[in-house]
N, C-alpha and C. Protein backbone atom coordinates (compact mmCIF):
# COMPACT_ATOMS: atom_id res chain seq x y z
N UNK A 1 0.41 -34.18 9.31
CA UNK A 1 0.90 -32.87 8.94
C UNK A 1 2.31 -33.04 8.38
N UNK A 2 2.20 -32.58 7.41
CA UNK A 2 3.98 -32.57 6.95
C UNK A 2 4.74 -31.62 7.21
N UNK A 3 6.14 -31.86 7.33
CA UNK A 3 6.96 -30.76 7.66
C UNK A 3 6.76 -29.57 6.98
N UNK A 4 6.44 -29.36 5.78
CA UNK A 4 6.09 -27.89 5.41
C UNK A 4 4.84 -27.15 5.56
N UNK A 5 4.11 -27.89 6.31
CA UNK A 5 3.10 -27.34 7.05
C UNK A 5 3.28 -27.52 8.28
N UNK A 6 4.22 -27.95 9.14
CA UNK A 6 4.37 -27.49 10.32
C UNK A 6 5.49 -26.53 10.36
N UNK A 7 6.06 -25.79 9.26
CA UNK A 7 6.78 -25.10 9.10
C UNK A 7 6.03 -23.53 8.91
N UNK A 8 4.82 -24.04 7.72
CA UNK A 8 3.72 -22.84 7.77
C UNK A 8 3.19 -22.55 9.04
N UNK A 9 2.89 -23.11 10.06
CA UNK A 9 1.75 -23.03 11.12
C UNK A 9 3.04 -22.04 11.99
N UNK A 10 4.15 -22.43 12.31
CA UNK A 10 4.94 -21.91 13.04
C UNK A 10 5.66 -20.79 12.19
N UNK A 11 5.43 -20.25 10.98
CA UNK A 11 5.95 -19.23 10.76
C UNK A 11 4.92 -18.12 10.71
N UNK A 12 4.01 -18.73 10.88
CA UNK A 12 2.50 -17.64 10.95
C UNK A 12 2.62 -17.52 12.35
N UNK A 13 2.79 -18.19 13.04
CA UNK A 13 2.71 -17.89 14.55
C UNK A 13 3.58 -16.90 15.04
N UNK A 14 4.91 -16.72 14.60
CA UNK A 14 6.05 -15.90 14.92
C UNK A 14 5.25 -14.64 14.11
N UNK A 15 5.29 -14.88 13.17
CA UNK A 15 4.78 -13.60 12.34
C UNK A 15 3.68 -12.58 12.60
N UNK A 16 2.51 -13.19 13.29
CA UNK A 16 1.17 -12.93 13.57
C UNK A 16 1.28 -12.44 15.29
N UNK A 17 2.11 -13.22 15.96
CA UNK A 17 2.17 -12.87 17.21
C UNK A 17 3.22 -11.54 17.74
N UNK A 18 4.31 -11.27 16.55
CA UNK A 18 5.08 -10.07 16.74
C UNK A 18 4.11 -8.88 16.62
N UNK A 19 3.08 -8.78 16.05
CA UNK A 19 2.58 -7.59 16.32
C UNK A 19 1.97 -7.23 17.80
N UNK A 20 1.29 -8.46 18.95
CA UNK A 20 0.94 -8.28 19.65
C UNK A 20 1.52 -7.40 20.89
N UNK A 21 3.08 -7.08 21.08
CA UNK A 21 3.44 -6.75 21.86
C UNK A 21 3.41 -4.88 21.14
N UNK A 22 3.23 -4.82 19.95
CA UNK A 22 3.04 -3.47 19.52
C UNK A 22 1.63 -3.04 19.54
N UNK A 23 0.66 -3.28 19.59
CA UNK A 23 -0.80 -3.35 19.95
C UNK A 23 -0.81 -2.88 21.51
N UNK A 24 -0.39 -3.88 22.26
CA UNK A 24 -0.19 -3.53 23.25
C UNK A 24 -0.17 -2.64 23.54
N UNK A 25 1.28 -2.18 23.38
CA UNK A 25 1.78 -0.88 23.51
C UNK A 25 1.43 0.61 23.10
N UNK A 26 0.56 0.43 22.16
CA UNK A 26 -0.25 1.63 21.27
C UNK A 26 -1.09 1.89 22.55
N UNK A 27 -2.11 0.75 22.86
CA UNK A 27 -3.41 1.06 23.84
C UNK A 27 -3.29 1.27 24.91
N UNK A 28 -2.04 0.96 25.58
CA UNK A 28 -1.51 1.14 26.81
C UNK A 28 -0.97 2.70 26.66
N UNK A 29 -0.83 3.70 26.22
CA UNK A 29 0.01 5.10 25.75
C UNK A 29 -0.80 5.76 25.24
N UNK A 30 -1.64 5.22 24.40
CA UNK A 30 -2.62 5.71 23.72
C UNK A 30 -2.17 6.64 22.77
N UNK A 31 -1.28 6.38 22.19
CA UNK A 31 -0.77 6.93 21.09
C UNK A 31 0.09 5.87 20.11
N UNK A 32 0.29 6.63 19.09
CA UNK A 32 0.30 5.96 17.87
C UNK A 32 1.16 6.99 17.01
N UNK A 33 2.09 7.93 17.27
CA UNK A 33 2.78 8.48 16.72
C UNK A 33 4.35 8.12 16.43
N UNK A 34 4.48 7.36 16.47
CA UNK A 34 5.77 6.31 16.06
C UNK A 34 5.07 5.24 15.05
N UNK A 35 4.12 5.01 14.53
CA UNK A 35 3.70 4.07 13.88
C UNK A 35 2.99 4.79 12.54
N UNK A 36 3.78 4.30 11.40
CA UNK A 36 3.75 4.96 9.82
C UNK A 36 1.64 4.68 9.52
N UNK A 37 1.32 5.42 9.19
CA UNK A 37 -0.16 5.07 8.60
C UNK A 37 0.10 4.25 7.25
N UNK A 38 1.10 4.83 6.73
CA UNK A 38 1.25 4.26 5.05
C UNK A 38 1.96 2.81 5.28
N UNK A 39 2.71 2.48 6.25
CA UNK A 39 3.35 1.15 7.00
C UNK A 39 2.35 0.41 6.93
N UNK A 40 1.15 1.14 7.92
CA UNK A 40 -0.03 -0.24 8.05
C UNK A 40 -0.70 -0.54 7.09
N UNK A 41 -0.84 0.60 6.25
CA UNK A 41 -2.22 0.06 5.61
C UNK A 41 -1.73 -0.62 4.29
N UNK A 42 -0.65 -0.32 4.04
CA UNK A 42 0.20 -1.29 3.14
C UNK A 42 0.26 -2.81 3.88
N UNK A 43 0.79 -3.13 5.22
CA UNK A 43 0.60 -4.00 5.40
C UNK A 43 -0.57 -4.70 5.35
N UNK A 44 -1.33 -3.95 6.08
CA UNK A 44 -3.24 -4.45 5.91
C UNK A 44 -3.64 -5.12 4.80
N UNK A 45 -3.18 -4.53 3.76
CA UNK A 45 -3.49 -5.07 2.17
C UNK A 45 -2.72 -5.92 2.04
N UNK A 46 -1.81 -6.14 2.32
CA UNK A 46 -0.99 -7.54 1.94
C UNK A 46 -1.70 -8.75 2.76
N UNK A 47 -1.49 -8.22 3.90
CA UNK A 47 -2.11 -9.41 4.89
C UNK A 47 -3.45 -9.90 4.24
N UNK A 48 -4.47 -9.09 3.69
CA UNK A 48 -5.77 -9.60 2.86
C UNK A 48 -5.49 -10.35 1.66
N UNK A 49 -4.41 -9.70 0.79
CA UNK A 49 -4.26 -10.84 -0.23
C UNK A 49 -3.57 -11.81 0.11
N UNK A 50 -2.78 -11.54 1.31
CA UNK A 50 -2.12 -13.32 1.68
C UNK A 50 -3.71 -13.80 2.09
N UNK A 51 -4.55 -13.37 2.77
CA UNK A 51 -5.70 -14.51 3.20
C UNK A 51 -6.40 -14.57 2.09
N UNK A 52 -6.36 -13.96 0.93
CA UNK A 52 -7.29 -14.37 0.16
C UNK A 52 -6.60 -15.72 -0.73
N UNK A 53 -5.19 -15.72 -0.86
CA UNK A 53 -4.89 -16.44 -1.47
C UNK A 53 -4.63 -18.14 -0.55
N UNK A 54 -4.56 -17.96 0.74
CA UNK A 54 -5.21 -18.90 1.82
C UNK A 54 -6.44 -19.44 1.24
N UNK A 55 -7.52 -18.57 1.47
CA UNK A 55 -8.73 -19.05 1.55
C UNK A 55 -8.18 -19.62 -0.18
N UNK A 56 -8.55 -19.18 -1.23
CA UNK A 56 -8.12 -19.95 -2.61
C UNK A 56 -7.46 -20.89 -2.77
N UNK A 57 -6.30 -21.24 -1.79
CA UNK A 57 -5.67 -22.42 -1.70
C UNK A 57 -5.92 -23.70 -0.60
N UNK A 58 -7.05 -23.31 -0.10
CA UNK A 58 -7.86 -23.55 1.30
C UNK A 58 -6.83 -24.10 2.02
N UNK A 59 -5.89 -23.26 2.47
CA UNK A 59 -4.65 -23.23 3.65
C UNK A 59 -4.83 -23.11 4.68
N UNK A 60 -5.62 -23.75 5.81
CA UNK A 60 -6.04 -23.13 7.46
C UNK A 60 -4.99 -22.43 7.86
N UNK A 61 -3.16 -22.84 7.46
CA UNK A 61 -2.60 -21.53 8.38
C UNK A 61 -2.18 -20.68 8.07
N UNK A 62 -2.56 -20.25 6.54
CA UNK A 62 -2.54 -19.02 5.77
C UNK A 62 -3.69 -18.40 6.51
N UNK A 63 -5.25 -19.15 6.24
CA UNK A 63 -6.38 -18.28 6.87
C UNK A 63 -6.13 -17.98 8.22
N UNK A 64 -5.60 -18.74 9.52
CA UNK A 64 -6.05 -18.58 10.06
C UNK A 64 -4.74 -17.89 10.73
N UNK A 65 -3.54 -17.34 10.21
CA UNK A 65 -2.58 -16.52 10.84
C UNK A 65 -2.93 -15.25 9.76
N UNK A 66 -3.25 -14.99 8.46
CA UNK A 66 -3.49 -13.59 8.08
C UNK A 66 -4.63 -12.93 8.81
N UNK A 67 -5.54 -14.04 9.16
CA UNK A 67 -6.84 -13.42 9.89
C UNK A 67 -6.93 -12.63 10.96
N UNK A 68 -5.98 -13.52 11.59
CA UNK A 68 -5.27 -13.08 13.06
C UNK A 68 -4.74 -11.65 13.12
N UNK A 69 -3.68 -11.53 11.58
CA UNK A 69 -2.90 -10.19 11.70
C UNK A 69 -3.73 -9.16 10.84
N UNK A 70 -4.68 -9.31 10.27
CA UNK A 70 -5.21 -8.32 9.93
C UNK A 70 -6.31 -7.44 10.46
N UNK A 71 -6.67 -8.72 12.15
CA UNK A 71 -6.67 -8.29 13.26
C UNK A 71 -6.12 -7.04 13.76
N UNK A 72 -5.00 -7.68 14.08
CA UNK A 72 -3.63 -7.14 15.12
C UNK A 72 -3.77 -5.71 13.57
N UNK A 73 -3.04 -5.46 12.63
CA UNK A 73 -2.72 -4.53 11.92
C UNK A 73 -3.84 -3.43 11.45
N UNK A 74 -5.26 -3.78 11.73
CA UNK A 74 -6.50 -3.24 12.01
C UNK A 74 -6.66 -2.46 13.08
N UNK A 75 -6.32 -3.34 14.31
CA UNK A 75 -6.18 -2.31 15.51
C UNK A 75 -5.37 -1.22 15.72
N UNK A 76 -3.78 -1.72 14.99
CA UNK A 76 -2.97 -0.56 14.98
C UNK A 76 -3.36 0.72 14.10
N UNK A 77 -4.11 0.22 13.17
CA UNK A 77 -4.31 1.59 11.99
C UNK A 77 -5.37 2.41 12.74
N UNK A 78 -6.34 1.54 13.01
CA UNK A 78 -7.23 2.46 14.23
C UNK A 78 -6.41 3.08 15.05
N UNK A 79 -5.78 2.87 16.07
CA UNK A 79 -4.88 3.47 16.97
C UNK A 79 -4.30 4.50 16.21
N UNK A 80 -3.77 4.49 14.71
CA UNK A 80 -3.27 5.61 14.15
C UNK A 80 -3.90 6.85 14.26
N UNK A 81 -5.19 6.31 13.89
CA UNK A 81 -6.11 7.39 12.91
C UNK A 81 -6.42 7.99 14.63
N UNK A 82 -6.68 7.46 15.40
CA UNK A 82 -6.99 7.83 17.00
C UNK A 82 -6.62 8.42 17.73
N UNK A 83 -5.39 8.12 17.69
CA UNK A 83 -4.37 8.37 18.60
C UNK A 83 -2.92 9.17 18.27
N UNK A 84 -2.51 9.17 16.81
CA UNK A 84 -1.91 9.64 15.79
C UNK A 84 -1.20 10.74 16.34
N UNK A 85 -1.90 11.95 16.75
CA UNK A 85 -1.87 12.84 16.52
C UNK A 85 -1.00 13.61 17.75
């Protein structure tokens, strides 16, 4: 592994894992009114073209940290649309 891929793996990790403590926190409250709809789903779409351009560059820690957050940023938009209100 070269340093700029152990640089990728660990910046997907920081990146991908900051949402978890906000996930959390949505399902635990069950609300979702501090959290922008237009925030996520903008993010959502980015996070897909970063994995698409992963998968195109066949990057495992592009695929396998956008995968992760489009996870995590999936659940939150659900929680929006859910709990939102």
């Amino acid at each position: 592994m070269s340093g700029t891929e152990a640089f990728g793996w660990i910046a997907g990790a920081f990146t991908t894992f900051s949402f978890i403590p906000q996930v959390i926190r949505v399902i635990r409250l069950r609300s979702a009114r501090e959290i922008s709809f237009l925030f996520s789903l903008t993010l959502l779409i980015g996070i897909f073209l970063w994995l698409g351009y992963g998968i195109a560059k066949e990057s495992i820690p592009l695929i396998l940290w956008n995968g992760m957050g489009a996870v995590s940023v999936g659940i939150l938009l659900y929680a929006k649309i859910r709990y939102g209100k």
